[in-house]
Protein backbone atom coordinates (compact mmCIF):
# COMPACT_ATOMS: atom_id res chain seq x y z
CA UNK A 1 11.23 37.60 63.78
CA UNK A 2 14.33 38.11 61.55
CA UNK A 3 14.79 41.37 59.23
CA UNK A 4 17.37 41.48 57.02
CA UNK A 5 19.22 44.48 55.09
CA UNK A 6 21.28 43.96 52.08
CA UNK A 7 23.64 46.84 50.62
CA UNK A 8 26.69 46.89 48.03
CA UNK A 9 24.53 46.47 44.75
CA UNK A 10 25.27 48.69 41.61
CA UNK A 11 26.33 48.93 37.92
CA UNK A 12 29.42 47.33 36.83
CA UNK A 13 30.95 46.52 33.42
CA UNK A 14 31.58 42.76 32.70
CA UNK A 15 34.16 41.00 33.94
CA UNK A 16 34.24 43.39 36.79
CA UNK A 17 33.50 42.46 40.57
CA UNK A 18 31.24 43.30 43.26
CA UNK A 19 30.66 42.79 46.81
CA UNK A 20 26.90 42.01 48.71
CA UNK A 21 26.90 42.34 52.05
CA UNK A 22 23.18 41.44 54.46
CA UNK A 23 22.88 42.30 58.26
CA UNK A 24 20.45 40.24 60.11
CA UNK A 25 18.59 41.79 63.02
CA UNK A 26 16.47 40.42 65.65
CA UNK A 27 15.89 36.70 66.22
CA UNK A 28 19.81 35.89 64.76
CA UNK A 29 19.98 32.80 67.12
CA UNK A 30 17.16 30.67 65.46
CA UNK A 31 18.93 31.49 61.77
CA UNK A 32 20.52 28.39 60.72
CA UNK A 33 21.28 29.18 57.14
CA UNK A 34 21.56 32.45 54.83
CA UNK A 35 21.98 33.18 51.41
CA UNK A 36 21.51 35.16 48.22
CA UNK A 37 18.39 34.45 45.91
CA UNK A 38 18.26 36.59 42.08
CA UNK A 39 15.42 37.05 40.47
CA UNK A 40 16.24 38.93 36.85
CA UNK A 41 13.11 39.95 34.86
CA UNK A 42 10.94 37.88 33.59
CA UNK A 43 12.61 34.71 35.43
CA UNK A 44 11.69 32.63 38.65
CA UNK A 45 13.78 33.74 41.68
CA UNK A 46 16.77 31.21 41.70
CA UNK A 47 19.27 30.42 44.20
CA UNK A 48 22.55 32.28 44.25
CA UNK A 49 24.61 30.26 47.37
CA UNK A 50 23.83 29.66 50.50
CA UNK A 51 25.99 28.95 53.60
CA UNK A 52 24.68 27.00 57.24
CA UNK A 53 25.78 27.84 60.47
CA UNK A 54 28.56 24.95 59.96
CA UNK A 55 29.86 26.78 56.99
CA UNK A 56 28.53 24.16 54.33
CA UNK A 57 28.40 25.96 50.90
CA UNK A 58 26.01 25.30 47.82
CA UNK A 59 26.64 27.37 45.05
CA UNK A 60 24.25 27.34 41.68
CA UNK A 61 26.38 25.98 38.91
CA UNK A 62 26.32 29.08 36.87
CA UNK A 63 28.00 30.84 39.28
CA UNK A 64 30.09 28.46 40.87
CA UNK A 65 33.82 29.40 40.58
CA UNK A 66 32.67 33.55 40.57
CA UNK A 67 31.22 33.63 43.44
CA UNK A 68 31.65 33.36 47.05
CA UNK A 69 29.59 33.06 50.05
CA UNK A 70 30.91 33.90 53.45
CA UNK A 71 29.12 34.89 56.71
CA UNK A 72 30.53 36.72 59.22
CA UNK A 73 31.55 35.00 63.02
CA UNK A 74 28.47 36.19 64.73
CA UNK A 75 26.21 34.24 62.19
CA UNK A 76 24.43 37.15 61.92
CA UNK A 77 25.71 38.34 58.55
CA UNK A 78 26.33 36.84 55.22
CA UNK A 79 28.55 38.25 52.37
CA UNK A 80 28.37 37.48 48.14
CA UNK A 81 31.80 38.30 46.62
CA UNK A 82 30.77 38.32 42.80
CA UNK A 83 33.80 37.95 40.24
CA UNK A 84 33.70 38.07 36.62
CA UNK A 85 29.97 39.20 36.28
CA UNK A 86 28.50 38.84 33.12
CA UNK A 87 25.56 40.31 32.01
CA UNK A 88 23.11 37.60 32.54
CA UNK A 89 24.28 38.41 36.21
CA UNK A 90 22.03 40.85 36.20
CA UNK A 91 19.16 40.59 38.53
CA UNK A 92 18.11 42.03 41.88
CA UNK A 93 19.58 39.88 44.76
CA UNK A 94 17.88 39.07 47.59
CA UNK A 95 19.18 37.84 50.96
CA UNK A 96 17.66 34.72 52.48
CA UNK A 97 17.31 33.64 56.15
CA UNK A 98 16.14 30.33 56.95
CA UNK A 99 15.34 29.61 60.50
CA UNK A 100 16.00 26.21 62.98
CA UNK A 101 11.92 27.11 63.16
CA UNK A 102 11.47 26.15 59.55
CA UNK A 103 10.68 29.83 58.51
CA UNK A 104 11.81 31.95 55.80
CA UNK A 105 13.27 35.80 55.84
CA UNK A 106 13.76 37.82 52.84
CA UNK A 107 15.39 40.87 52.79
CA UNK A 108 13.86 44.01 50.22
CA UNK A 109 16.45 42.84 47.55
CA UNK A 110 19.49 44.90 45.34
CA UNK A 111 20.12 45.81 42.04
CA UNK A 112 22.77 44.80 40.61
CA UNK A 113 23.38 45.86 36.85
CA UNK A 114 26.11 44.19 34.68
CA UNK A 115 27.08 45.90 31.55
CA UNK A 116 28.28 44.45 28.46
């Protein structure tokens, strides 16, 4: 079992930045990637980026450029520095484990509010 916590969500005006941050507890070893999902209202959840173990990046294109994944050295945590938000940024972002087990770990999501 993984859990995962996400803080660092929160109203911003555009253009402005903000930083996601997701702690990983419990089974960290079988994680082999992490990343951020969004899921704005009315609209599919959609990947954000995601980053493996080896540090291999894949970014969706709208926020390619703004955006960058990172996870910490213990593997156990993942970071989303978000530049330049727009308002269509605006969604609550979830943090994604995927395990070497083929299993998937969401964590209870943030809001993050971009004003125009």
């Amino acid at each position: 079992q993984v859990h995962l916590v996400e803080s660092g969500g929160g109203l911003v005006q555009a253009g402005g930045s903000l930083r996601l941050f997701c702690l990983a507890t419990g089974n960290i070893d079988s994680i082999s990637v992490m990343g951020w999902y969004r899921q704005a209202p009315g609209k599919q959840r959609e990947l954000v980026a995601h980053i493996t173990t080896a540090g291999t990046t894949n970014y969706n294109l709208e926020v390619k450029g703004r955006f960058f994944v990172s996870r910490g050295a213990a593997g156990n945590t993942v970071s989303l520095q978000m530049n330049s938000l727009k308002p269509e940024d605006t969604a609550i972002y979830y943090c994604k484990g995927f395990t070497k087990e083929f299993s998937d770990y969401w964590g209870q999501g943030t809001q993050v509010t971009v004003s125009s």
